[in-house]
Protein backbone atom coordinates (compact mmCIF):
# COMPACT_ATOMS: atom_id res chain seq x y z
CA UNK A 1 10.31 9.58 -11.97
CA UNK A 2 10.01 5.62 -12.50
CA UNK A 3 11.74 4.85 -9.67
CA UNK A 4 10.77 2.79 -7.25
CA UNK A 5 11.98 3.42 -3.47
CA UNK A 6 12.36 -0.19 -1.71
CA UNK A 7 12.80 -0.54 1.76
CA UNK A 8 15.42 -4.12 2.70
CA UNK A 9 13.55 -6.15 5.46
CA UNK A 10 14.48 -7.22 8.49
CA UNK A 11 15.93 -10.70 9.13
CA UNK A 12 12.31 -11.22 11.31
CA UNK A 13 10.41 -10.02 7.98
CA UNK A 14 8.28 -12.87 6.52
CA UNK A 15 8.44 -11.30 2.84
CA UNK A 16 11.55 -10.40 0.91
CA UNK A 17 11.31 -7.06 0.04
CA UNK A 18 14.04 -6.44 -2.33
CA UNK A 19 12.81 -9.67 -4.63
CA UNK A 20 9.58 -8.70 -4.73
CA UNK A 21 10.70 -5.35 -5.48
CA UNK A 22 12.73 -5.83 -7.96
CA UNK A 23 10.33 -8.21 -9.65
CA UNK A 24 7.68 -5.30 -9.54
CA UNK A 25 10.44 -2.99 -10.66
CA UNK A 26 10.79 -5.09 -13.55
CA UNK A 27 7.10 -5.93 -14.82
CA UNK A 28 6.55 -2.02 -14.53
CA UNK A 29 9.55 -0.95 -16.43
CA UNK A 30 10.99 1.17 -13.57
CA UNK A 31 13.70 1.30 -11.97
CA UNK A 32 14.55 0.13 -8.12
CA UNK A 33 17.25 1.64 -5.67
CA UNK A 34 17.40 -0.55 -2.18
CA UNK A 35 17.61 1.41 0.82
CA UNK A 36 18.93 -0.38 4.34
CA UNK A 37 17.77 1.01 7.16
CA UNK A 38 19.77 0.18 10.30
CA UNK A 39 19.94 1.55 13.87
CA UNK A 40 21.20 0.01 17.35
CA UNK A 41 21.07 1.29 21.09
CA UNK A 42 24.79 0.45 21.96
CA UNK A 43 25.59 -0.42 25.87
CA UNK A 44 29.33 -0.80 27.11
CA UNK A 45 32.10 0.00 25.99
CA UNK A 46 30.44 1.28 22.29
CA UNK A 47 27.93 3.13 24.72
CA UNK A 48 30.46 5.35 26.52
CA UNK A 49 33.14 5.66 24.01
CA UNK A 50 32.66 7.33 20.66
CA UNK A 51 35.10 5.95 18.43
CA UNK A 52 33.83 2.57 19.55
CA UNK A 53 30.44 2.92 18.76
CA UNK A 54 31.03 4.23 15.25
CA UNK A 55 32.92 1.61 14.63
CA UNK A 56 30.44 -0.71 15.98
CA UNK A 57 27.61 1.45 13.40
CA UNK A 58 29.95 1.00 10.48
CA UNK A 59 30.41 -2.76 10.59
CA UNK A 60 26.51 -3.19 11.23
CA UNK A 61 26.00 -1.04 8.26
CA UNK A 62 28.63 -2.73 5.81
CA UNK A 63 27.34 -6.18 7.03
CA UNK A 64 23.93 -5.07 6.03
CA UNK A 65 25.28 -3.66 2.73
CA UNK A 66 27.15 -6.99 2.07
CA UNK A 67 24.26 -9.33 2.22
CA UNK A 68 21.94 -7.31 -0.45
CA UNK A 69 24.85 -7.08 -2.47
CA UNK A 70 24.81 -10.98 -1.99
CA UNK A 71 20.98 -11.14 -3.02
CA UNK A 72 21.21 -8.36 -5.36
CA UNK A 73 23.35 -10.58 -7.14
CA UNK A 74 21.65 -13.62 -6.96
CA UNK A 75 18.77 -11.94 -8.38
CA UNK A 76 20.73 -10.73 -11.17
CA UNK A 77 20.40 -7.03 -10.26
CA UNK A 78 23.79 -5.59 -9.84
CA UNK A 79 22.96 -2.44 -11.12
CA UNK A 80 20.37 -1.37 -8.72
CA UNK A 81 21.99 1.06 -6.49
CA UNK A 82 21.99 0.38 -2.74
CA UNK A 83 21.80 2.69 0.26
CA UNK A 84 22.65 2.00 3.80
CA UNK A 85 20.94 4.61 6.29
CA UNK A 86 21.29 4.89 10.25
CA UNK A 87 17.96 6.34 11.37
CA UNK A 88 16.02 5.79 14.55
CA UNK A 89 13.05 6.96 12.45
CA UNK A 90 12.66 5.39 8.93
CA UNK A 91 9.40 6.54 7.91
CA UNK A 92 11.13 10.35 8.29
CA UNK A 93 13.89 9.58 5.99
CA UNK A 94 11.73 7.44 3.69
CA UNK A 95 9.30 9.52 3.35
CA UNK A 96 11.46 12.69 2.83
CA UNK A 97 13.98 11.36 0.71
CA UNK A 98 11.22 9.75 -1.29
CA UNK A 99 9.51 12.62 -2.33
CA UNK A 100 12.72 15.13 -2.76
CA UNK A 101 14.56 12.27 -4.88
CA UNK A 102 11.46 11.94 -7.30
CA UNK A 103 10.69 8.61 -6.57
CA UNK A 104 6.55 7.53 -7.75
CA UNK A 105 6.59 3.84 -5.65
CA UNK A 106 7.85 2.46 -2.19
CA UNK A 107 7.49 -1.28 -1.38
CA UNK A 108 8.12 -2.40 2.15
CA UNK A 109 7.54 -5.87 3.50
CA UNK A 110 4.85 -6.41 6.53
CA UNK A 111 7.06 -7.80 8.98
CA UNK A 112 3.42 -9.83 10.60
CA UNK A 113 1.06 -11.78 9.02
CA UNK A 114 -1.62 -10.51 11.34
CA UNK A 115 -0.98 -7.01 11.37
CA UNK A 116 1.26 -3.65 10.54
CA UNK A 117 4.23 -2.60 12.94
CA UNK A 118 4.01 1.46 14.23
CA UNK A 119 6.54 2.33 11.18
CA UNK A 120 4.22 0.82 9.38
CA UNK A 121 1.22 2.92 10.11
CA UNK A 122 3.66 6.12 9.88
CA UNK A 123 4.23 5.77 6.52
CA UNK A 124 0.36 4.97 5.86
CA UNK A 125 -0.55 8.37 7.46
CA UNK A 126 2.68 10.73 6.36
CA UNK A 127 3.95 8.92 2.31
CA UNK A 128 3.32 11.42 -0.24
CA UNK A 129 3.93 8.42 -3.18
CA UNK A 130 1.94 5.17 -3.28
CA UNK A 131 3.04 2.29 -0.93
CA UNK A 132 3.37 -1.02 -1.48
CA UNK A 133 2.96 -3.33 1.60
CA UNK A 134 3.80 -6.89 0.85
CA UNK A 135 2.64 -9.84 2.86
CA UNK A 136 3.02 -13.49 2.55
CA UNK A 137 -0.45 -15.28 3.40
CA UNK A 138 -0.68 -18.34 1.48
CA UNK A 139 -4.40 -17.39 1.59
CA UNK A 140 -4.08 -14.97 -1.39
CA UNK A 141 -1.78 -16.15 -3.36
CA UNK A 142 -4.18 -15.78 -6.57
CA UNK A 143 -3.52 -13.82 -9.25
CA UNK A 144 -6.35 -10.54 -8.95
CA UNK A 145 -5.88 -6.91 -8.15
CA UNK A 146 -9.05 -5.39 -6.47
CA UNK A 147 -9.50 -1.95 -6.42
CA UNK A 148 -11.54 -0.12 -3.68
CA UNK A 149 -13.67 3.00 -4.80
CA UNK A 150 -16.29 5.08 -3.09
CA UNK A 151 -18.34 5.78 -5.90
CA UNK A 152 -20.88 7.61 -4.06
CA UNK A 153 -19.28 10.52 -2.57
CA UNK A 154 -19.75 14.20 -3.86
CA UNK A 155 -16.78 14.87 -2.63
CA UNK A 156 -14.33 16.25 -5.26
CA UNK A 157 -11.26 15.11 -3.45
CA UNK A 158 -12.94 11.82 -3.26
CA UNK A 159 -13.35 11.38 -6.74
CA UNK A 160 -10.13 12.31 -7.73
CA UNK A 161 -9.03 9.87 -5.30
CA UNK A 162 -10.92 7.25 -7.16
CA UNK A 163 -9.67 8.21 -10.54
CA UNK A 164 -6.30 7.75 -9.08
CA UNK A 165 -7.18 4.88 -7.65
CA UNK A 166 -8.28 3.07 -10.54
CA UNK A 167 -5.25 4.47 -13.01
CA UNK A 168 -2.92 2.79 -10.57
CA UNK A 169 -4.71 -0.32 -10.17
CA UNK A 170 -5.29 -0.74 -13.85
CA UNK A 171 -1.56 -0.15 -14.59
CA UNK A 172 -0.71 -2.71 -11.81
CA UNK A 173 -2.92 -5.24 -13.22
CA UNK A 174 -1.20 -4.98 -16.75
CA UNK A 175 1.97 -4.86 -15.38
CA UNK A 176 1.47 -8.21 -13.42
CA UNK A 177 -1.33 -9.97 -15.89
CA UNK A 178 -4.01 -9.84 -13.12
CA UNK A 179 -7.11 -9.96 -13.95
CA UNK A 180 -8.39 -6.63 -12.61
CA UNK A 181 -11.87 -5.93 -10.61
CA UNK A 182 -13.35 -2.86 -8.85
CA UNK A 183 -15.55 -2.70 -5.41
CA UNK A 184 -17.71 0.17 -3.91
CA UNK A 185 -19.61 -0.44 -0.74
CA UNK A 186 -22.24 0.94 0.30
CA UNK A 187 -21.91 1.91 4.12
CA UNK A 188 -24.90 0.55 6.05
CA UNK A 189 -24.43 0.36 10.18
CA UNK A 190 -24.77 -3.00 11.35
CA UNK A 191 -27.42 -2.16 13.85
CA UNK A 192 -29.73 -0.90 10.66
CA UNK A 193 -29.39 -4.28 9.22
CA UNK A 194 -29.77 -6.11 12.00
CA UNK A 195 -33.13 -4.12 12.50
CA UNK A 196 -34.61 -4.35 8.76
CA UNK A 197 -35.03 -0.73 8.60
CA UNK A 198 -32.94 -0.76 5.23
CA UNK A 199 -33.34 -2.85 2.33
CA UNK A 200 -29.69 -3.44 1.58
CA UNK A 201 -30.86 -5.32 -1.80
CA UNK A 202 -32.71 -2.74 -3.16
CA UNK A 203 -29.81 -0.26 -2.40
CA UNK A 204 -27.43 -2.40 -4.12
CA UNK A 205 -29.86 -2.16 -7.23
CA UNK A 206 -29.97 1.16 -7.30
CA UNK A 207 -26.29 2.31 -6.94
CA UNK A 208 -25.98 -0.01 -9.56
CA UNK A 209 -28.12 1.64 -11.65
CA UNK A 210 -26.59 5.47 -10.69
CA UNK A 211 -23.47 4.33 -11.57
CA UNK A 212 -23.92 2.89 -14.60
CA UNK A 213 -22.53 5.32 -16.72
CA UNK A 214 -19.68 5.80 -14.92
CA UNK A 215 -19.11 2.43 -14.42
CA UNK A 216 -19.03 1.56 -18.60
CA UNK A 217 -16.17 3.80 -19.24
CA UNK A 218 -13.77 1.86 -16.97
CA UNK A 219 -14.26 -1.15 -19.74
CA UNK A 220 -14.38 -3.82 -17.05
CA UNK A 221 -16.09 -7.09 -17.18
CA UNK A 222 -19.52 -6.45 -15.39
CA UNK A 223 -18.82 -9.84 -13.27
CA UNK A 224 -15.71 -8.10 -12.08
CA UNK A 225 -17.49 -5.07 -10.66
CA UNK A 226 -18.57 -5.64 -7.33
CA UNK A 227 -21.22 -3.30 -5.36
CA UNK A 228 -22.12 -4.70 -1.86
CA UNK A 229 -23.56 -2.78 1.26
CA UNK A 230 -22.64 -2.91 5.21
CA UNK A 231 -19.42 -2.25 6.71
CA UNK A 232 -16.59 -1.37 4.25
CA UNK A 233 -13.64 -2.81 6.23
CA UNK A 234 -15.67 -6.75 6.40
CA UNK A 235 -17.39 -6.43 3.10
CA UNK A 236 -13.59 -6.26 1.42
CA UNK A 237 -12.29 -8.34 4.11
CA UNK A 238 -14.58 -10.98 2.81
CA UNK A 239 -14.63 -10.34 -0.83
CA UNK A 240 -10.39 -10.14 -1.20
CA UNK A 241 -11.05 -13.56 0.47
CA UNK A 242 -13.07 -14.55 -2.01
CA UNK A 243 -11.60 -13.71 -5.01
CA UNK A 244 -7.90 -14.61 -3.08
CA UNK A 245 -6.83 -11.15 -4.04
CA UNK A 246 -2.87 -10.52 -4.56
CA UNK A 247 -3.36 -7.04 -4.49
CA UNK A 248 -5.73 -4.91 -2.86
CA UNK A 249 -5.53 -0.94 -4.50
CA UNK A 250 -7.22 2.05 -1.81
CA UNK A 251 -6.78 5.61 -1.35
CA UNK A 252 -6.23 7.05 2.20
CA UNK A 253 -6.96 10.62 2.73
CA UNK A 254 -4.56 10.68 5.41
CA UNK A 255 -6.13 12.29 8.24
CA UNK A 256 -3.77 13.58 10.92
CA UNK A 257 -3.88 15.04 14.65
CA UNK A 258 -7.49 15.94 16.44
CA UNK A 259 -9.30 15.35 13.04
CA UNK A 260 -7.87 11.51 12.36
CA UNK A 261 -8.63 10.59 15.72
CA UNK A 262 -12.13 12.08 16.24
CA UNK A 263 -13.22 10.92 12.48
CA UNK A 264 -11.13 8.36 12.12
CA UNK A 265 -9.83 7.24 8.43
CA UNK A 266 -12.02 4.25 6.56
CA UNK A 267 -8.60 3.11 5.05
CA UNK A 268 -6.65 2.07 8.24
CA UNK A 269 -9.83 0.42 9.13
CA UNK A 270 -9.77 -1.55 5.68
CA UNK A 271 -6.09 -2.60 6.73
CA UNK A 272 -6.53 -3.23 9.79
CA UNK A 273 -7.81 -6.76 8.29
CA UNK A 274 -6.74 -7.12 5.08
CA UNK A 275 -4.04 -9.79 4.53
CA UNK A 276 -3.64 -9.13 0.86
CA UNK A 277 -0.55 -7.09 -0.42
CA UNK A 278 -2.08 -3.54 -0.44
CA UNK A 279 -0.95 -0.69 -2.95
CA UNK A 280 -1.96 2.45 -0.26
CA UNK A 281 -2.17 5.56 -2.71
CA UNK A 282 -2.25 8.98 -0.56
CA UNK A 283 -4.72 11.77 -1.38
CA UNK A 284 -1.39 14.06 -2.49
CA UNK A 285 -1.82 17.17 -4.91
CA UNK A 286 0.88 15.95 -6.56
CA UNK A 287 -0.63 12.45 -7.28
CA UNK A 288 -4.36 13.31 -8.05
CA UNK A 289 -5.92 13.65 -11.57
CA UNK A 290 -8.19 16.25 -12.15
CA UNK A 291 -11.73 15.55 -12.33
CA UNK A 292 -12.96 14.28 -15.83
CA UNK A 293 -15.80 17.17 -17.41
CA UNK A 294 -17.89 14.28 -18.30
C-alpha cells in the first residue's frame, strides 16, 4: 500500500500529471510509479505489415518513455519507476492493475477545463481506489479542501461513505496544510422553493441542530462547517466558488447499468460542474470503515 498510481498526460492535457503527482506523492509520504498510456490506429504501410507497425508502437512507446524520464528528472524523481502501456482502453488496465498491484491513490489530469473526457467518467464509475482528478482553473487556486457529506441519510452504506469521506479529506488537508471544511446539503427541488411550500431556513436550523453531536467529534471550526439546502450539484458549485476550493473530497456509490441510468448518481452530477481538483472516493468494501457504535 502507499502507492500512488499516476496516469502521464497527454501533450493536449492542461495539468501536468506526473508533477502534481509526485508533489502529492511527496506531502503524503507515499510513493508514485508513472504509468504511460499510449495507443495509435496505424494506416499504410504500418497498417498492413506487422513488423512495421510494431516497430512503429515501439518508437511511440520509447519516445513517450524518454520524455518522463526527461521530467522525472527535472523534478528530481529518478527513482520513481515508469511504465509504458499500449491499451485502447486505459481505464481497464488502470483500474485492474491498480487494484491487483495494491495501489490506495490514482491521479490523472482533466484534459478540459470545462468538463471530463469518456475515460474519464470510466474510471469515476469502475476505480476501486480513490481518484484524483486534477484541473488547472485559475479560479481555485486557494488553498481549502472541502469535503462533501450527506449527513442525513440512514443509509449504512452512506455513512460509511461519509466516514471515509472525511478520513481522506482530513488526511489530505494535513498533508497539503489546507485548511479543511465539511458541507451537507439538504436536497430541496427547485420547484418547492420557488413555490414557498418549504422553509429552507428553518430546515437548515434544524439539521443543524440533529447533527450536532455528530458534527463536534470531527473537531472542526464551526465557521468551516457548512449546511445549506436546494440542489446539491449548485449549492457546492457555488460554495467551492466561494471558498476557491483546491480540492473538493465526495464519495460516489458507483451505480452501474439499468440502475445508474434510471436513478442516476448525485456525484457525477456534482462533477459535472465542479472545476476544483476532486479526490472521487468509491463506495468499495475494501475502502469503507465500519460504522462507529456511538
Amino acid at each position: 500500500m502507499d502507492k500512488v498510481f499516476i496516469i502521464s498526460q497527454k501533450e493536449e492535457a492542461h495539468t501536468d500529471a506526473i508533477a502534481a503527482g509526485i508533489e502529492l506523492t511527496r506531502a503524503m509520504d507515499k510513493r508514485a510509479e508513472v504509468f504511460a498510456y499510449s495507443f495509435e490506429y496505424f494506416s499504410g504501410a504500418e497498417y498492413y505489415n506487422p513488423r512495421l507497425g510494431a516497430a512503429a508502437q515501439q518508437k511511440i512507446m520509447k519516445d513517450r518513455a524518454a520524455k518522463i524520464e526527461e521530467e522525472l528528472k527535472a523534478l528530481k524523481a529518478t527513482d520513481v519507476p515508469t511504465h509504458t502501456v499500449w491499451s485502447k482502453d486505459l481505464y481497464e488496465h488502470a483500474c485492474r492493475h491498480s487494484i491487483r498491484h495494491g495501489f490506495d491513490l490514482m491521479v490523472k489530469a482533466v484534459h478540459h477545463k470545462d468538463h471530463y473526457l469518456p475515460v474519464d467518467w470510466h474510471l469515476i464509475r469502475h476505480v476501486k481506489i480513490p481518484l484524483m482528478l486534477l484541473t488547472d482553473n485559475p479560479l481555485h487556486r486557494g488553498n481549502t479542501v472541502l469535503m462533501a457529506v450527506d449527513l442525513g441519510s440512514d443509509n449504512p452504506l452512506k455513512q460509511q461513505l461519509n466516514q471515509t469521506v472525511i478520513s481522506h479529506g482530513k488526511a489530505l488537508a494535513k498533508a497539503m496544510g489546507s485548511q479543511l471544511h465539511l458541507a451537507f446539503v439538504i436536497r430541496v427541488p427547485k420547484v418547492l422553493r420557488d413555490m414557498d411550500l418549504i422553509n429552507t431556513t428553518t430546515l437548515v436550523k434544524d439539521a443543524y441542530q440533529e447533527h450536532q453531536q455528530q458534527l463536534a467529534k470531527l473537531n472542526m471550526d464551526p465557521e468551516c462547517i457548512h449546511i445549506m439546502a436546494g440542489d446539491p450539484d449548485i449549492c457546492l458549485y457555488e460554495l467551492s466558488c466561494r471558498l476557491k476550493a483546491r480540492y473538493l473530497v465526495l464519495g460516489s456509490r458507483q451505480r452501474h447499468g439499468v440502475l445508474g441510468y434510471v436513478i442516476g448518481n448525485m456525484a457525477e452530477s456534482i462533477l459535472c460542474r465542479i472545476r476544483s481538483n476532486v479526490l472521487v472516493i468509491p463506495a468499495d468494501d475494501q475502502l469503507m470503515a465500519p460504522l462507529n457504535s456511538d
